[in-house]
C-alpha atoms as a PDB file:
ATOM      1  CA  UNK A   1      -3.816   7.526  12.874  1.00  0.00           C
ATOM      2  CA  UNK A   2      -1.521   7.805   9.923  1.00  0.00           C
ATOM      3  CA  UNK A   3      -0.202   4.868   8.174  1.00  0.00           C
ATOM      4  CA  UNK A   4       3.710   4.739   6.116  1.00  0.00           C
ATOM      5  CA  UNK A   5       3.113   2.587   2.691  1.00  0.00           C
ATOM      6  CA  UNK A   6       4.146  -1.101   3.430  1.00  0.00           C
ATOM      7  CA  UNK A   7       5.936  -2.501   0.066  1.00  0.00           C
ATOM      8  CA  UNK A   8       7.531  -4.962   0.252  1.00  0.00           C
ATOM      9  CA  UNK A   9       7.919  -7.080  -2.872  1.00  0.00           C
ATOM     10  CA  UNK A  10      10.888  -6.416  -5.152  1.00  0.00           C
ATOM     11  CA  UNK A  11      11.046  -4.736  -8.015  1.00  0.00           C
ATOM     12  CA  UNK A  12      13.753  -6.618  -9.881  1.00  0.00           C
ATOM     13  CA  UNK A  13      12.795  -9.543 -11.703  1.00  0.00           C
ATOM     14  CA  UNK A  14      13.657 -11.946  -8.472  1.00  0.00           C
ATOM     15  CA  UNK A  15      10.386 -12.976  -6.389  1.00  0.00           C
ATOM     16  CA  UNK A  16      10.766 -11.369  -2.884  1.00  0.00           C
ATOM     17  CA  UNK A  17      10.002 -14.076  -0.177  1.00  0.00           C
ATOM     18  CA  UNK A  18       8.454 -12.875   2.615  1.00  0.00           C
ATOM     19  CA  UNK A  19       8.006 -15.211   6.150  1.00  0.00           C
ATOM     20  CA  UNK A  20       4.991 -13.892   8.380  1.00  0.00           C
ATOM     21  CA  UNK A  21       5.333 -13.645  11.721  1.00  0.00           C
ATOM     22  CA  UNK A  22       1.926 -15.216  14.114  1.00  0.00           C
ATOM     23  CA  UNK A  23       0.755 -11.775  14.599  1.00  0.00           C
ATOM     24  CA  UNK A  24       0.373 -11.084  11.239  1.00  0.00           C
ATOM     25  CA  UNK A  25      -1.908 -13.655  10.526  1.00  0.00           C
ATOM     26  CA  UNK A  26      -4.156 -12.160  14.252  1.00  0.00           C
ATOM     27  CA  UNK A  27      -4.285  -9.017  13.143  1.00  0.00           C
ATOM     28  CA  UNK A  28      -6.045  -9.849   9.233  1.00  0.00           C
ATOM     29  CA  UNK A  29      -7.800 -12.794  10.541  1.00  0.00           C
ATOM     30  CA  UNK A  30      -9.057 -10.985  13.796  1.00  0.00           C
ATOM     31  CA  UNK A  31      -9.321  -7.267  11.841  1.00  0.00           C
ATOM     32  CA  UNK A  32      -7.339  -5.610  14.549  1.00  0.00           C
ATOM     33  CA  UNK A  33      -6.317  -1.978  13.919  1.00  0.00           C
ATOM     34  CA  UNK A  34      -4.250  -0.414  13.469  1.00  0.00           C
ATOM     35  CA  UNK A  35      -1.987  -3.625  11.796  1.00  0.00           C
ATOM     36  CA  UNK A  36      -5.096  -5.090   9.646  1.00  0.00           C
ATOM     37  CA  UNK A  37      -4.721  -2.830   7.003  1.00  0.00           C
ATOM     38  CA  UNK A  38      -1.004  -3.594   6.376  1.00  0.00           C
ATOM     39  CA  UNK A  39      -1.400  -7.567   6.908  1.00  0.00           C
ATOM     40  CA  UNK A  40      -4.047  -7.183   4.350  1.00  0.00           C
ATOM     41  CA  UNK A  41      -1.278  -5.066   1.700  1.00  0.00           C
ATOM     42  CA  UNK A  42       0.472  -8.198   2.478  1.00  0.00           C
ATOM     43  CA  UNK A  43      -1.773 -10.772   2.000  1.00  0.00           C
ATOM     44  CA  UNK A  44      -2.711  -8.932  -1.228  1.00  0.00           C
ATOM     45  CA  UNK A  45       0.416  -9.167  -3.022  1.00  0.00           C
ATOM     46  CA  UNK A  46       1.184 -13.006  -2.018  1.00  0.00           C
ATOM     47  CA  UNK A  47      -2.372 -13.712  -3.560  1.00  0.00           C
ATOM     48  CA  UNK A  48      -1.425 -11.253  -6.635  1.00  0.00           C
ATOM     49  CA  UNK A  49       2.248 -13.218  -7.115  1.00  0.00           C
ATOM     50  CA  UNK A  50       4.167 -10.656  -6.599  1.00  0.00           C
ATOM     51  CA  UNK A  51       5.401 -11.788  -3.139  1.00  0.00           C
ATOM     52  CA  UNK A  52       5.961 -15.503  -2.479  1.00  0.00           C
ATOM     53  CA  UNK A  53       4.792 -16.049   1.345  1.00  0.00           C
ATOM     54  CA  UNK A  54       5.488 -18.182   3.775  1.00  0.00           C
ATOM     55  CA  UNK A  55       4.388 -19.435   7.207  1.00  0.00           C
ATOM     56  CA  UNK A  56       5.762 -21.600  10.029  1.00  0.00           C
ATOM     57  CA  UNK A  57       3.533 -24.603  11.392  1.00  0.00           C
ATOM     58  CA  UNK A  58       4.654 -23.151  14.810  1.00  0.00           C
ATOM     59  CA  UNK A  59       2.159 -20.328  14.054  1.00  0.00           C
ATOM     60  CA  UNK A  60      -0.758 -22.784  12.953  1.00  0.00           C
ATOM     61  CA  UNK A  61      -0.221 -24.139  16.634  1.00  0.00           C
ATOM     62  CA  UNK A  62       0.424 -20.444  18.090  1.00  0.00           C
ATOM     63  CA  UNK A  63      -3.120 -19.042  16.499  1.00  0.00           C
ATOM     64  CA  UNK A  64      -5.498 -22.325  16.991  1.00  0.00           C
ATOM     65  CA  UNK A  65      -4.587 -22.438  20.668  1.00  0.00           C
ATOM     66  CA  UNK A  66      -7.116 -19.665  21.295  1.00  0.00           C
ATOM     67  CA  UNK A  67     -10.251 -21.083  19.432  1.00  0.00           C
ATOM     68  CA  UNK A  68      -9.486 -24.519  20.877  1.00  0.00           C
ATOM     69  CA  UNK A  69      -9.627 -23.233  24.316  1.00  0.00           C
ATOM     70  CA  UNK A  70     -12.672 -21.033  23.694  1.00  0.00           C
ATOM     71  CA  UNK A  71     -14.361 -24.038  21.898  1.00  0.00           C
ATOM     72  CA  UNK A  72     -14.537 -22.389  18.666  1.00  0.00           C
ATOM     73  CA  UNK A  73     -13.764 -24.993  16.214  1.00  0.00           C
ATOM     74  CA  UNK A  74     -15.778 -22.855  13.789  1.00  0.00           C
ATOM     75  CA  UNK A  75     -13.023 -20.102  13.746  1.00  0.00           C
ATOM     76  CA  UNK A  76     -10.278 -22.803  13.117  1.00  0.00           C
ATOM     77  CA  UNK A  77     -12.242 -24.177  10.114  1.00  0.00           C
ATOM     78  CA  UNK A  78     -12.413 -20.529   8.796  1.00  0.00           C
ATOM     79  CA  UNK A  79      -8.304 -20.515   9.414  1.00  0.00           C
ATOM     80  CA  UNK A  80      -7.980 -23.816   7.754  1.00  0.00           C
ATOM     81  CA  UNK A  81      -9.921 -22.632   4.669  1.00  0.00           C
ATOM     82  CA  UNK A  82      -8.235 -19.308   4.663  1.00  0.00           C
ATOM     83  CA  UNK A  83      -4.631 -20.967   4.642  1.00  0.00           C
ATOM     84  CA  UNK A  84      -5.941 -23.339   1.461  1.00  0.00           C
ATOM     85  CA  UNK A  85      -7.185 -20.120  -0.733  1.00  0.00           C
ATOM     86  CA  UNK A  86      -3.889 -18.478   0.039  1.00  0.00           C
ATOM     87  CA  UNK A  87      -0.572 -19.460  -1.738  1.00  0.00           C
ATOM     88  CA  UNK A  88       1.204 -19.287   1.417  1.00  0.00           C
ATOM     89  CA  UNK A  89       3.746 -22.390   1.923  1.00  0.00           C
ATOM     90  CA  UNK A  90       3.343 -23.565   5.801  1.00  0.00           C
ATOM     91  CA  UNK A  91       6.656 -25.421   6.481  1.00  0.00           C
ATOM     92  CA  UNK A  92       7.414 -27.862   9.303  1.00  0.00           C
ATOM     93  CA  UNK A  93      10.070 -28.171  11.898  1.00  0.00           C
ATOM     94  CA  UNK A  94      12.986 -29.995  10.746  1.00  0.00           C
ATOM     95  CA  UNK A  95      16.109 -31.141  12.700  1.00  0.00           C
ATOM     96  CA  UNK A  96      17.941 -28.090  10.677  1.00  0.00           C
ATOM     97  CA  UNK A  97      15.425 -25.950  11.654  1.00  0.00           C
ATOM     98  CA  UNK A  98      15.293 -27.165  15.304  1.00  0.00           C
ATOM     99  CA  UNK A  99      19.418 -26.989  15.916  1.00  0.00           C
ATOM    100  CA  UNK A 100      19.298 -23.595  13.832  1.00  0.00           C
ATOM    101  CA  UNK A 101      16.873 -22.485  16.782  1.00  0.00           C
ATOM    102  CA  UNK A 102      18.855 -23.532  18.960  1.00  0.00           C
ATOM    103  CA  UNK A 103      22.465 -21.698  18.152  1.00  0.00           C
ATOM    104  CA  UNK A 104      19.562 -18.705  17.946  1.00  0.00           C
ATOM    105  CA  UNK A 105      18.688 -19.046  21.561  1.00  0.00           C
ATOM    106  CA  UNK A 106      22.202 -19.507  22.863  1.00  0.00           C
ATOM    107  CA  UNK A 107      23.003 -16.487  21.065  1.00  0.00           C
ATOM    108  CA  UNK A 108      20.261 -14.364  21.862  1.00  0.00           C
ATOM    109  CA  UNK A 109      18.748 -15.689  25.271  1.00  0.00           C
ATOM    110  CA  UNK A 110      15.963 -13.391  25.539  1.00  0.00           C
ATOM    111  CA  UNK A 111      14.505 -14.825  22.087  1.00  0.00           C
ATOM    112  CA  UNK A 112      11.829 -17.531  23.227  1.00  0.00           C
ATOM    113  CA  UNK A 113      11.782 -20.969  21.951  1.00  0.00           C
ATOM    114  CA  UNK A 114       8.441 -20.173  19.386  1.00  0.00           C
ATOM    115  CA  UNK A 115      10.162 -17.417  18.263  1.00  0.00           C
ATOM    116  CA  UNK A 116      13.512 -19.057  17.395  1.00  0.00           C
ATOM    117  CA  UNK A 117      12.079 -21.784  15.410  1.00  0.00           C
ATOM    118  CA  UNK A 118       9.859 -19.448  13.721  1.00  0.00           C
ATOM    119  CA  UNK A 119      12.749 -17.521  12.522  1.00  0.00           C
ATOM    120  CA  UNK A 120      14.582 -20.245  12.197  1.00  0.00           C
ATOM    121  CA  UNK A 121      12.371 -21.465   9.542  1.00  0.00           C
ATOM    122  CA  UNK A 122      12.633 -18.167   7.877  1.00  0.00           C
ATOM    123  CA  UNK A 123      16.038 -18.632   7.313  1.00  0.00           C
ATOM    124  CA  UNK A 124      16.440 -22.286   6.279  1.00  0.00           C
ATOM    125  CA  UNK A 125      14.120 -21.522   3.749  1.00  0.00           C
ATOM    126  CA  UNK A 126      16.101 -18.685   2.598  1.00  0.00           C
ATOM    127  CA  UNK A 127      13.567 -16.325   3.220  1.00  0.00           C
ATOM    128  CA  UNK A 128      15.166 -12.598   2.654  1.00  0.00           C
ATOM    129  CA  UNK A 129      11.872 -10.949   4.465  1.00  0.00           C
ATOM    130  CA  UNK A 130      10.415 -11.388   7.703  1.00  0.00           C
ATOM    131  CA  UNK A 131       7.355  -9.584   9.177  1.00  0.00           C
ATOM    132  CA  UNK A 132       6.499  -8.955  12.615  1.00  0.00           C
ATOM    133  CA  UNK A 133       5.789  -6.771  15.149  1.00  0.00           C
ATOM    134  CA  UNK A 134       8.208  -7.917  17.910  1.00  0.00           C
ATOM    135  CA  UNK A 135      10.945  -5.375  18.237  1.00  0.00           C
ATOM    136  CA  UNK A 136      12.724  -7.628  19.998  1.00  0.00           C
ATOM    137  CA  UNK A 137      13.413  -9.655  16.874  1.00  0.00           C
ATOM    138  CA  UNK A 138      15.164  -6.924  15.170  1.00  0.00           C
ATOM    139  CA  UNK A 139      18.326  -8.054  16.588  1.00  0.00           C
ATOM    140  CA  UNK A 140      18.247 -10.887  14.370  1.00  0.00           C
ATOM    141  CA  UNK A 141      18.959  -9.218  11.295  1.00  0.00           C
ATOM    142  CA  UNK A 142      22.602  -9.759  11.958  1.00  0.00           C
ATOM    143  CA  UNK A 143      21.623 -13.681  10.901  1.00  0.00           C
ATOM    144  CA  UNK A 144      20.838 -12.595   7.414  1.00  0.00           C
ATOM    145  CA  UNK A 145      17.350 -11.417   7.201  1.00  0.00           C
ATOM    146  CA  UNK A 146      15.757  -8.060   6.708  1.00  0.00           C
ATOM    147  CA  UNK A 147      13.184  -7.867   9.780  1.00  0.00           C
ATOM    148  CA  UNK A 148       9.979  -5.548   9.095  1.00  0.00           C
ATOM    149  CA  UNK A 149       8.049  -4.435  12.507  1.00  0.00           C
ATOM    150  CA  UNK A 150       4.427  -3.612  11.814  1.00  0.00           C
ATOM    151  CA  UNK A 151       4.306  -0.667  14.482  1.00  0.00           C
ATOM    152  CA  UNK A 152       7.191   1.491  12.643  1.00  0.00           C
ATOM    153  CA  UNK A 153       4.185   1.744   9.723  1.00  0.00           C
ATOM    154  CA  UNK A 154       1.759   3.128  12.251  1.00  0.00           C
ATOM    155  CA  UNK A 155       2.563   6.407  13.437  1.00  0.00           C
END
């Protein structure tokens, strides 16, 4: 399986920031191929400075649910230390952030509620980049951002 060059940062003098999707953070942290090698492009150049990155605390929720339920703290530990040797901001949910979500849902109805505050987030934080691999969320580049879906780098 062939893979396109991910690269994303900018090449002006401006930092590019970059929000990550949940599944980008599955696919390094659980090495699933084809997308592992591309999270871990990105995770490289956040830990190299030359992307700022940045994380919702929807998808801390969204990737410890598993572990909890499989009653592997252990695995959650290893998340929490790999979030702290990172320079990767984790933001909350605000009220901005929750209303935002919320004109996103009424305007996009199929967009689920995780999703929309996820993005959300992206954009009250003026995040210009946004990573995923749900083609669904392309739409919402109409609201601003540049969405990047992992699967159109995997032919």
């Amino acid at each position: 399986m062939e893979q396109k060059v991910l690269d994303i940062h900018s090449s002006g003098s401006e930092t590019t920031s970059v929000f990550l999707d949940t599944s980008v953070l599955i696919y390094y942290l659980e090495d699933i191929e084809p997308y592992y090698i591309l999270a871990e492009e990105i995770f490289n150049e956040i830990n190299d400075d030359r992307i700022r990155g940045f994380l919702s605390a929807i998808s801390v929720t969204e990737f410890v649910t598993k572990p909890f339920a499989d009653g592997k703290v252990t695995d959650v530990e290893r998340f929490k230390r790999f979030l702290s040797t990172l320079s990767i901001q984790v933001l909350t949910v605000t009220y901005e952030i929750a209303e935002r979500a919320g004109k996103l849902r009424a305007r996009y109805p199929s967009i689920r509620t995780p999703d929309a505050l996820i993005v959300a987030t992206a954009l009250e934080s003026g995040c210009n980049i946004f990573v995923t691999n749900d083609k669904n969320l392309k739409k919402l580049e109409d609201c601003g951002l540049t969405v990047i879906i992992l699967k159109d780098f995997v032919e």
